[in-house]
Protein backbone atom coordinates (compact mmCIF):
# COMPACT_ATOMS: atom_id res chain seq x y z
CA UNK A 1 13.88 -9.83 -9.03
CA UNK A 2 14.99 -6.94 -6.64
CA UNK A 3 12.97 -5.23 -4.13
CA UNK A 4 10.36 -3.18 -6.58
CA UNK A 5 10.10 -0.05 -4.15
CA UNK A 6 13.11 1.33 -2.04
CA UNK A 7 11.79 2.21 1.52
CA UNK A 8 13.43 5.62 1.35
CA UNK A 9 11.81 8.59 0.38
CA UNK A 10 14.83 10.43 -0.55
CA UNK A 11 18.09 9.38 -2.83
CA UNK A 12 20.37 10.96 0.51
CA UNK A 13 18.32 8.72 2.41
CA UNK A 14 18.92 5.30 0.37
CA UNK A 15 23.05 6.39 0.01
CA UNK A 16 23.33 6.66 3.77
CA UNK A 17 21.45 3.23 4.18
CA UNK A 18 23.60 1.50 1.62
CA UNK A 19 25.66 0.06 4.65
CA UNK A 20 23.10 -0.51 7.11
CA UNK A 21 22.89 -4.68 7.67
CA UNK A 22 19.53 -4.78 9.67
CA UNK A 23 16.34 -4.12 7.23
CA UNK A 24 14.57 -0.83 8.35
CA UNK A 25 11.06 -1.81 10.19
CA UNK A 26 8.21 -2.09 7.34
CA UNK A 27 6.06 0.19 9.64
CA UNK A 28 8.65 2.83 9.45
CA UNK A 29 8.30 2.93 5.22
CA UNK A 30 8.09 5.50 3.49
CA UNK A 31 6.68 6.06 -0.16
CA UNK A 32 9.14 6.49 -2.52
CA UNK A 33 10.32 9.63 -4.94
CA UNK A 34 9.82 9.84 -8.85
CA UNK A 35 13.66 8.63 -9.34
CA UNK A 36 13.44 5.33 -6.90
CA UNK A 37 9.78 4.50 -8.84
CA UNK A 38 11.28 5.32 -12.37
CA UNK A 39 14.10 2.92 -11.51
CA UNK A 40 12.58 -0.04 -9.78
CA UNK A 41 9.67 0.45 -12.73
CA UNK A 42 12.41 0.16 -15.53
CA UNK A 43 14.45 -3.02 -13.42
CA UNK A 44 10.74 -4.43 -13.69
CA UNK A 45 9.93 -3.99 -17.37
CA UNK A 46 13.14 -5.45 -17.93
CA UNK A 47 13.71 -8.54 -16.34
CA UNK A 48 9.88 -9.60 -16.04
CA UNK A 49 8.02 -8.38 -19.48
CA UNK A 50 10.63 -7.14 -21.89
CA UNK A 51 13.01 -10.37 -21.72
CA UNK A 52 10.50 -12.80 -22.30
CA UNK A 53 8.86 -10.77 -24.55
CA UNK A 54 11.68 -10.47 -26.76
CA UNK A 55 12.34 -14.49 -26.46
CA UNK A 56 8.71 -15.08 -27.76
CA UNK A 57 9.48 -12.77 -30.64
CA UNK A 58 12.61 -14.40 -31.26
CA UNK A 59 10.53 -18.17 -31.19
CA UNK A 60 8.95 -17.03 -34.36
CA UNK A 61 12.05 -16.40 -36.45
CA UNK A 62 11.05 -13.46 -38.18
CA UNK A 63 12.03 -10.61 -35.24
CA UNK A 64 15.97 -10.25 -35.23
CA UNK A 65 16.06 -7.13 -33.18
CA UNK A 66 13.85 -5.11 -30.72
CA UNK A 67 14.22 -1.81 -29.67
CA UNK A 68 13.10 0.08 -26.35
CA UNK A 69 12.73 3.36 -26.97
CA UNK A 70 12.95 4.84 -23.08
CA UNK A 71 11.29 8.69 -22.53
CA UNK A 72 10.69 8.16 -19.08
CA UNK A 73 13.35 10.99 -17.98
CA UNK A 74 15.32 10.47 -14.77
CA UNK A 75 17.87 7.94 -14.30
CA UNK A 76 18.81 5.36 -17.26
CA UNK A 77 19.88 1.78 -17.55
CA UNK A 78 21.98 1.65 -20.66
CA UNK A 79 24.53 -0.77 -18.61
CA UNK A 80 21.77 -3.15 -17.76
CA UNK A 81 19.74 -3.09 -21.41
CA UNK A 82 23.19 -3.38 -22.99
CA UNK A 83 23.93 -6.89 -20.07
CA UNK A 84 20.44 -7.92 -21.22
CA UNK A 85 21.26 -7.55 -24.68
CA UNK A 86 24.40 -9.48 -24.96
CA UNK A 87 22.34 -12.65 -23.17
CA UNK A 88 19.65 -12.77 -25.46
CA UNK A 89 21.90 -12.72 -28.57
CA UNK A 90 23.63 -15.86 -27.10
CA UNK A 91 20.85 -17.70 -26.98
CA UNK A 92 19.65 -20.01 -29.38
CA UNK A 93 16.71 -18.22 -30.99
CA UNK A 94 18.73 -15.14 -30.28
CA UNK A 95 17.30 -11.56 -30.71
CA UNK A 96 18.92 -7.89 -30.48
CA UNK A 97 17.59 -5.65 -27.66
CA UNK A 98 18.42 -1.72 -28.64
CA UNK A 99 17.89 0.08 -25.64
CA UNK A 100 17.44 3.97 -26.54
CA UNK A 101 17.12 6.89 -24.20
CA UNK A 102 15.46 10.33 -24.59
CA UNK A 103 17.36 13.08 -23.05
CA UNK A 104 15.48 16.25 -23.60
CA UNK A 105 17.47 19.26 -22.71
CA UNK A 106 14.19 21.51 -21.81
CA UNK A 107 11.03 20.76 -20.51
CA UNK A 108 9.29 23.10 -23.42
CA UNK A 109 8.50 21.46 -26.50
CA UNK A 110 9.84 22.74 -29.71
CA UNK A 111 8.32 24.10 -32.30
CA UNK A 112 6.95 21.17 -34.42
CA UNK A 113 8.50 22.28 -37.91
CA UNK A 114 12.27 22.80 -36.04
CA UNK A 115 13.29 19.85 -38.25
CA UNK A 116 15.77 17.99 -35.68
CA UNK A 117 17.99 15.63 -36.92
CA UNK A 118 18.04 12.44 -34.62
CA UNK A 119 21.05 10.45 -34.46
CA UNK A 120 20.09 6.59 -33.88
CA UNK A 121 23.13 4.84 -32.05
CA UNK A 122 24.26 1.42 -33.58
CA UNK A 123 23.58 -0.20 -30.58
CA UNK A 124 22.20 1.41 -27.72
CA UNK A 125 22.47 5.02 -26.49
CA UNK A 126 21.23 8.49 -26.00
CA UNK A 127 19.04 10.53 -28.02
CA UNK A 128 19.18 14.32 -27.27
CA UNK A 129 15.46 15.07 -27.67
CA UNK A 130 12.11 14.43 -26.30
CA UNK A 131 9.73 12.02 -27.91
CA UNK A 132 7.35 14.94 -29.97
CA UNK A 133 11.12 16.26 -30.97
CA UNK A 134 12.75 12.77 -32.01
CA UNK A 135 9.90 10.28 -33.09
CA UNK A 136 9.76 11.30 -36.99
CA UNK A 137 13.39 10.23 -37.42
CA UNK A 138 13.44 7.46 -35.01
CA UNK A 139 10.04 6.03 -36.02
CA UNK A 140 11.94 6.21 -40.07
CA UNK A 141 15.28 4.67 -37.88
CA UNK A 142 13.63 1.57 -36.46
CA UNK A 143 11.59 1.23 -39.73
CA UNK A 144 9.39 -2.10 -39.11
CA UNK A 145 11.25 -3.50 -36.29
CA UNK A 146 9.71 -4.70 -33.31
CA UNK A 147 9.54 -1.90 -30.34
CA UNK A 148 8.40 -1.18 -26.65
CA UNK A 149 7.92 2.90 -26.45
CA UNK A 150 7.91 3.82 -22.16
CA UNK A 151 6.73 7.14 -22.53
CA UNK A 152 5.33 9.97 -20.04
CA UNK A 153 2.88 11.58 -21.99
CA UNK A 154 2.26 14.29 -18.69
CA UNK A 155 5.92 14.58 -17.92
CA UNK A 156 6.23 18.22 -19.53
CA UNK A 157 4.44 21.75 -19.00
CA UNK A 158 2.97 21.27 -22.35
CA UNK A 159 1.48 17.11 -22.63
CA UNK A 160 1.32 14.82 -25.66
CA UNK A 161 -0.82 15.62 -28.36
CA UNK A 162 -3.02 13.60 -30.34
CA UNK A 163 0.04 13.79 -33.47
CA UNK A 164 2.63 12.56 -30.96
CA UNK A 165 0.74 9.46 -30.15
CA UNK A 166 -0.66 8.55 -33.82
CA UNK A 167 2.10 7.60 -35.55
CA UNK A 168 2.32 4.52 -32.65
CA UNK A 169 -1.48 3.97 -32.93
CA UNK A 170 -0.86 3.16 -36.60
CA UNK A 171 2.50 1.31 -37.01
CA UNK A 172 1.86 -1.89 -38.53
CA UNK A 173 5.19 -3.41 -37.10
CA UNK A 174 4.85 -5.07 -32.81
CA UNK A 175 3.84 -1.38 -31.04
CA UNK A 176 4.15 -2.04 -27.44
CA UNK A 177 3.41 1.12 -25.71
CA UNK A 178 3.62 1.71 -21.74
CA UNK A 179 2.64 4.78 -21.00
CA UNK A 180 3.41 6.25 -17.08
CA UNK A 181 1.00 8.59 -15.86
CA UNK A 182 2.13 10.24 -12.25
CA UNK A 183 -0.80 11.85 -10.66
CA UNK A 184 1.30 14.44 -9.61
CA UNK A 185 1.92 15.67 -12.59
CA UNK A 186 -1.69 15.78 -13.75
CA UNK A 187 -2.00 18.05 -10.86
CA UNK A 188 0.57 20.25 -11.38
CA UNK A 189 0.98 20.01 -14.96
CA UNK A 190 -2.02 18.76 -16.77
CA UNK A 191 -4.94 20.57 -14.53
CA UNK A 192 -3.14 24.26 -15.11
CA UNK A 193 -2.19 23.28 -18.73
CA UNK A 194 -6.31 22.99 -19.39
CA UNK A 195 -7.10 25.55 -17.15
CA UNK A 196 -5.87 27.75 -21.00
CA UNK A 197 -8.05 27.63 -23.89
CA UNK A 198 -4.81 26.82 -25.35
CA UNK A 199 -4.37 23.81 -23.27
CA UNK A 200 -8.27 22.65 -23.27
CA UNK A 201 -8.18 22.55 -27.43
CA UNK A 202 -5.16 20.46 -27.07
CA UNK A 203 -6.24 18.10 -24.53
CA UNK A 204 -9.86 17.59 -26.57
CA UNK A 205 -7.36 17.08 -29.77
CA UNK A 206 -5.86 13.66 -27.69
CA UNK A 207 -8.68 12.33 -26.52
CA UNK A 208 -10.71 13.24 -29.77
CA UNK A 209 -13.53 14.40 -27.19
CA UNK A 210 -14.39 17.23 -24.96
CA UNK A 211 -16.28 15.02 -22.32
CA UNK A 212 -13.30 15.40 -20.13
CA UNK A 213 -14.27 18.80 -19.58
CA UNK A 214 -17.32 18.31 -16.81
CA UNK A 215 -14.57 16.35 -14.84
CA UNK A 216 -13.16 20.10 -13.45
CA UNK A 217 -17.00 21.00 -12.77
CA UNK A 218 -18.63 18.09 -11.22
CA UNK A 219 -16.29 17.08 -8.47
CA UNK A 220 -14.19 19.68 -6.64
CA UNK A 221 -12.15 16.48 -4.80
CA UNK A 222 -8.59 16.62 -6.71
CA UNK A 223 -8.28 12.71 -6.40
CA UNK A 224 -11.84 12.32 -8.44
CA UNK A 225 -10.30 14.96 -11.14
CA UNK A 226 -6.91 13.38 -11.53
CA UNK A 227 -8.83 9.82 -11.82
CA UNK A 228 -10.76 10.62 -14.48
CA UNK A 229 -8.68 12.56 -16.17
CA UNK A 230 -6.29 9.66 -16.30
CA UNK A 231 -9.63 7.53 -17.31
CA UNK A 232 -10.31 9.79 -19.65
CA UNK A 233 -7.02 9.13 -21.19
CA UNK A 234 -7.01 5.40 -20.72
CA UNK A 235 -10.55 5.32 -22.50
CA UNK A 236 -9.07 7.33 -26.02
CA UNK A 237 -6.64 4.63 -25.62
CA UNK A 238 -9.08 2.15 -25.72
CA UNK A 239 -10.36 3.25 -29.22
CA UNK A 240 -7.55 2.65 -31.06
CA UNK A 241 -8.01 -1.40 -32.14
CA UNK A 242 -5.81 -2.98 -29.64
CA UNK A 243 -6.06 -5.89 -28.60
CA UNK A 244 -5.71 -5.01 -24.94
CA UNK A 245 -5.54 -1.55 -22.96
CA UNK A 246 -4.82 -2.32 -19.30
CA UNK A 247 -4.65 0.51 -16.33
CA UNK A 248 -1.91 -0.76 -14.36
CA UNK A 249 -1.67 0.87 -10.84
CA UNK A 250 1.58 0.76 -9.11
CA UNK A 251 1.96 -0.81 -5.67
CA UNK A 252 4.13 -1.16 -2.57
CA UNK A 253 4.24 -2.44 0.40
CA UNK A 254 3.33 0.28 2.99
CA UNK A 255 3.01 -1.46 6.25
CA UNK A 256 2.93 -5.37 7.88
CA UNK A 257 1.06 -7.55 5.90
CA UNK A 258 -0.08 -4.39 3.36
CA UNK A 259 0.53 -3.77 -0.09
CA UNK A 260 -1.43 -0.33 -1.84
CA UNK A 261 -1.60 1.60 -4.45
CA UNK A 262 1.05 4.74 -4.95
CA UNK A 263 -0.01 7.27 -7.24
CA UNK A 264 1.29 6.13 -10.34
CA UNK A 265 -0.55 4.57 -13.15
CA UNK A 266 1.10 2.51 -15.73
CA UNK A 267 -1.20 1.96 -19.15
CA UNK A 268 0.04 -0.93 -21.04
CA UNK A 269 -1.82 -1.39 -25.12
CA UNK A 270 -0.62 -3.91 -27.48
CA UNK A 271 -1.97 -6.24 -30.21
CA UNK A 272 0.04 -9.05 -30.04
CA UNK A 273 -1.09 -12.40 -27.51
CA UNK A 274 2.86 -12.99 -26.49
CA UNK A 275 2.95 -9.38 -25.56
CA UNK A 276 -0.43 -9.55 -23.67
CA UNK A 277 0.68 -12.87 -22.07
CA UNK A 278 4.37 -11.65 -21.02
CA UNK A 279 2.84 -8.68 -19.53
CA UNK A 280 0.35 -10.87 -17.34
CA UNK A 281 3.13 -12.54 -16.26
CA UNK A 282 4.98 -9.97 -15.28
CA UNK A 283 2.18 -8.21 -13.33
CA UNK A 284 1.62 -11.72 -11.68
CA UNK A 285 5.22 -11.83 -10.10
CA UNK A 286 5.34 -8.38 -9.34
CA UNK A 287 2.33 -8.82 -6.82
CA UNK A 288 3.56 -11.45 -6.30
CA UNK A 289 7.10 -10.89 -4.65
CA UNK A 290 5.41 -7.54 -3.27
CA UNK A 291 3.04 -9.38 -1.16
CA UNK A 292 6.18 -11.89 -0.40
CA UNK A 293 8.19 -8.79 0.77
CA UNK A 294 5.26 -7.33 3.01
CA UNK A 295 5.53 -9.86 5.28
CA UNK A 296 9.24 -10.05 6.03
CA UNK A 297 9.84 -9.57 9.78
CA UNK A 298 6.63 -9.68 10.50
CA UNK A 299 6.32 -11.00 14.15
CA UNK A 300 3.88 -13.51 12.70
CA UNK A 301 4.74 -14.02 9.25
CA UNK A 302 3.96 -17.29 9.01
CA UNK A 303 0.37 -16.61 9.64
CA UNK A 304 0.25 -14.22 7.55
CA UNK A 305 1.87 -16.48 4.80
CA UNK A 306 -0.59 -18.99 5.75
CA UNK A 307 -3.39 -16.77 4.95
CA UNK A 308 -2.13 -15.70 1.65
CA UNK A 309 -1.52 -20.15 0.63
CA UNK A 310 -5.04 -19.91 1.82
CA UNK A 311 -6.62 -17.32 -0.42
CA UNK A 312 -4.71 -18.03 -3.27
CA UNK A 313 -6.08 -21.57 -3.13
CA UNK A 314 -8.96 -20.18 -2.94
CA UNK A 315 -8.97 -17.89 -5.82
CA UNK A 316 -7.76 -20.56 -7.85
CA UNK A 317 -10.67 -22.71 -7.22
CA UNK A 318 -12.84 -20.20 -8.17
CA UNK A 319 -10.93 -19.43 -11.40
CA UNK A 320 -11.31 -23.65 -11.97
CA UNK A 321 -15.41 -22.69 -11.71
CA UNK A 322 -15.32 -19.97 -13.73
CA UNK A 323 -13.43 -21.65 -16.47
CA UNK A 324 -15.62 -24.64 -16.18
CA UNK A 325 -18.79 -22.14 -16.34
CA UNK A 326 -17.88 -20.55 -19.33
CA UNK A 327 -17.04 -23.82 -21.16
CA UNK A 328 -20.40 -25.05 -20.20
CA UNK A 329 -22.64 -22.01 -21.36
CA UNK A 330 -20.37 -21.10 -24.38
CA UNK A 331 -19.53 -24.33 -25.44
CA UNK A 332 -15.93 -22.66 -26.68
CA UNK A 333 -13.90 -25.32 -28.54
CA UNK A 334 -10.88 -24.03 -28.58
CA UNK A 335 -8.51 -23.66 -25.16
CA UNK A 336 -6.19 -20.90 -26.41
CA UNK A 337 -9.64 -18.76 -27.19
CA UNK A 338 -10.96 -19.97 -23.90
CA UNK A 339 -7.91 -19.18 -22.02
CA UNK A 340 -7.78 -15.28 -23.58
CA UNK A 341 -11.38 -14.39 -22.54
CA UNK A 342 -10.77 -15.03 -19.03
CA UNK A 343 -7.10 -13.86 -19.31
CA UNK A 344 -8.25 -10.53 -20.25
CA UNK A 345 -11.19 -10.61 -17.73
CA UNK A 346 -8.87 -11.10 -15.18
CA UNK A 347 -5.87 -9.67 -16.25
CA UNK A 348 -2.89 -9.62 -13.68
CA UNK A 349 -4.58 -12.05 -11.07
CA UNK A 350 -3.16 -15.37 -12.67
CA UNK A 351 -0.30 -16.45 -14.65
CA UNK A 352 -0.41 -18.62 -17.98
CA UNK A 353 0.63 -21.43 -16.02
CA UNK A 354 -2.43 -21.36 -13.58
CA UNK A 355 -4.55 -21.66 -16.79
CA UNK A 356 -3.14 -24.26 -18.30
CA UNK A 357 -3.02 -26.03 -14.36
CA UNK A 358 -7.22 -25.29 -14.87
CA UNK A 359 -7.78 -26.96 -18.26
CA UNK A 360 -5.50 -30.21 -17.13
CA UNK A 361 -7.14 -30.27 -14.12
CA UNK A 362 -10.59 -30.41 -15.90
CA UNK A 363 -9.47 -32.51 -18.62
CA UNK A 364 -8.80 -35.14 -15.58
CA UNK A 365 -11.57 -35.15 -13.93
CA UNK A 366 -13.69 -35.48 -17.03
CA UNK A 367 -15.45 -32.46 -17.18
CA UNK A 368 -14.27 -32.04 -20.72
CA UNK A 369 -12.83 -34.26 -23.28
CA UNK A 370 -10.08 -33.39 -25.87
CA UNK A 371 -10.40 -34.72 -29.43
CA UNK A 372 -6.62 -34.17 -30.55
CA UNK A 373 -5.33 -33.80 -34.17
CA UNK A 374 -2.72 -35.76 -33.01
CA UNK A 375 -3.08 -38.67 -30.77
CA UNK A 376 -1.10 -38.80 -27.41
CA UNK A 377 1.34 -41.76 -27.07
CA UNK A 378 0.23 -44.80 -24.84
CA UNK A 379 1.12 -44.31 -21.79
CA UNK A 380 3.07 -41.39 -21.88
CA UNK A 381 4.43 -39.83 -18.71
CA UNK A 382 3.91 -36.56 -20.10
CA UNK A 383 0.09 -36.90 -21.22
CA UNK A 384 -1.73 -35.33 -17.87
CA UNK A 385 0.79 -32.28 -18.82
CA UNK A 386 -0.51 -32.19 -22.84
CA UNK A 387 -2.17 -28.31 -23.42
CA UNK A 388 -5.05 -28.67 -25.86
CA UNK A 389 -3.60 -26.47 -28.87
CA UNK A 390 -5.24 -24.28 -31.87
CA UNK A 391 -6.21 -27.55 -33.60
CA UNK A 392 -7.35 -29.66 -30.68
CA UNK A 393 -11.51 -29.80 -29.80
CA UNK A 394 -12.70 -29.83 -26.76
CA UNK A 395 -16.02 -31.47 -25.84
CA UNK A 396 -17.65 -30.49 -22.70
CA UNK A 397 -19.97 -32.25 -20.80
């Protein structure tokens, strides 16, 4: 996966470092415009969550096709969707990405009853319109397809309403949505935009409460405003019978040895466990590599990469305890249920395959037993690696 953020603060910046061969100092980085995040954010939804999430629809045979419907603005990657595309539907469960783009023309909305007539492309492509202007017809286009909608609901001087969103709330077909919030645009946009009674109706109409409205009153810090206003948000979200909402802050690496937040927020819903699971995954490697990254040229990286073996050793020992704790007081039967409640507790912090390293681990030292449905071979090489399944029981001590 490629560096996630660009050290340069400025696109004249990163063209006049194209050809530099020495690695600028990570003390001397800088945080990184809208157009560097929007692109390193799509090259990550990509490669890490939308690729394997389209190979675990594919494993059920039913999805042939997937479409990402793309209303972040800025830059595209129609090239690389349309790469992407062609390896998946060479593989052998194969599946379709469609890779669509929303090109608005204005930043104003238009009038709701303009009646514009989308376009879908056969493949992938462009779509002249915003998402309020295009998702009737492209909502009827992709009919009960599978589809991942990366959407800035702040990104214009008049936000999302409640109408704009619904439609995804209800489809009955895999809704994946990841939504971008930039906290500069809740303070330039959002916090004038409600500052209107026009704008204040609208914004209690989304959220399908006013309680957002003591937020302007009882903290004059901008930071505490544009956090709960994107809480706010998150927390309508959270009504809508998902099976997950997570607030996913954006990182980077900022100095030697540190990794923080920039102020984007990412807010990922679904109700499907492959999408929840590729997602983890993909939040996993992306701390991952950043963390990686933050110590190159370090004068004592290999210190510092000493401490992080060390903590992450450590945290998986304590995940082995909490697992273990929870099977003891709940008595849970079943891994895969097992493995979701802390999943979600934890979401981010450990991949799938640091579960399943918990449960085998237990399973060997006896802490719980496994009554299969079907009985293990004698001998087998492969038996400490067996994952109890839906049907398996497990017995704790």
């Amino acid at each position: 996966m490629q560096n996630l953020w660009p050290e340069f603060d400025n696109e004249q910046l990163l063209a006049e470092s194209a050809g530099r061969a020495q690695k600028q100092p990570a003390s001397q980085r800088r945080r990184p415009t809208e157009q560097v995040v929007l692109s390193t954010l799509r090259e990550w939804l990509l490669h890490e969550y939308i690729v394997p999430y389209c190979r675990s629809l594919a494993a059920t045979r039913i999805f042939r096709r997937c479409y990402w419907i793309d209303g972040l603005g800025g830059n595209h990657m129609l090239q690389q969707a349309l790469l992407t595309s062609q390896e998946l539907a060479k593989e052998h469960r194969s599946i379709v990405l469609h890779y669509i783009a929303l090109e608005s023309k204005s930043s104003k909305r238009k009038a709701a009853n303009t009646g514009i007539n989308i376009t879908l492309p056969k493949e992938s492509g462009f779509v002249r319109a915003s998402w309020p202007e295009a998702a009737p017809s492209l909502l009827q286009a992709i009919d009960q397809s599978a589809a991942i909608f990366s959407l800035n609901p702040f990104a214009s001087s008049a936000p999302f309403s409640f109408e704009d969103l619904y439609p995804l709330y209800q489809r009955t077909a895999p809704t994946e949505l990841c939504l971008l919030i930039s906290h500069k645009q809740v303070e330039r946009r959002l916090l004038p935009f409600l500052h209107t009674p026009y704008g204040a109706a609208a914004f209690t109409s989304l959220l399908r409460s006013d309680r957002w409205k003591s937020l302007l009153t009882s903290s004059p810090e901008l930071k505490s405003s544009i956090d709960g206003l994107t809480g706010a948000f998150f927390d309508a979200i959270q009504q809508q019978h998902f099976l997950t909402v997570q607030r996913i802050p954006l990182l980077m690496d900022t100095a030697p040895a540190v990794v923080e937040p920039i102020p984007y927020t990412l807010i990922f819903a679904t109700r499907r466990q492959d999408s929840l699971f590729s997602m983890n995954d993909a939040v996993c490697a992306y701390h991952s590599l950043l963390h990686e990254q933050s110590l190159e040229g370090v004068l004592t990286e290999a210190w510092f990469a000493a401490q992080l073996r060390e903590r992450l050793a450590e945290e998986m020992q304590q995940l082995y305890q909490r697992v273990l704790l929870l099977g003891h007081t709940q008595r849970q039967r079943r891994w895969p249920d097992l493995r979701q409640q802390v999943l979600l507790a934890s979401f981010g912090k450990f991949t799938l395959h640091d579960y399943d390293q918990v449960i085998q681990k237990l399973l060997h030292s006896g802490e719980v037993r496994c009554e299969w449905r079907q009985k293990p071979v004698e001998n087998s090489a492969s038996e400490e690696q067996r994952l109890p399944g839906n049907e398996d029981i497990l017995l704790w001590k």
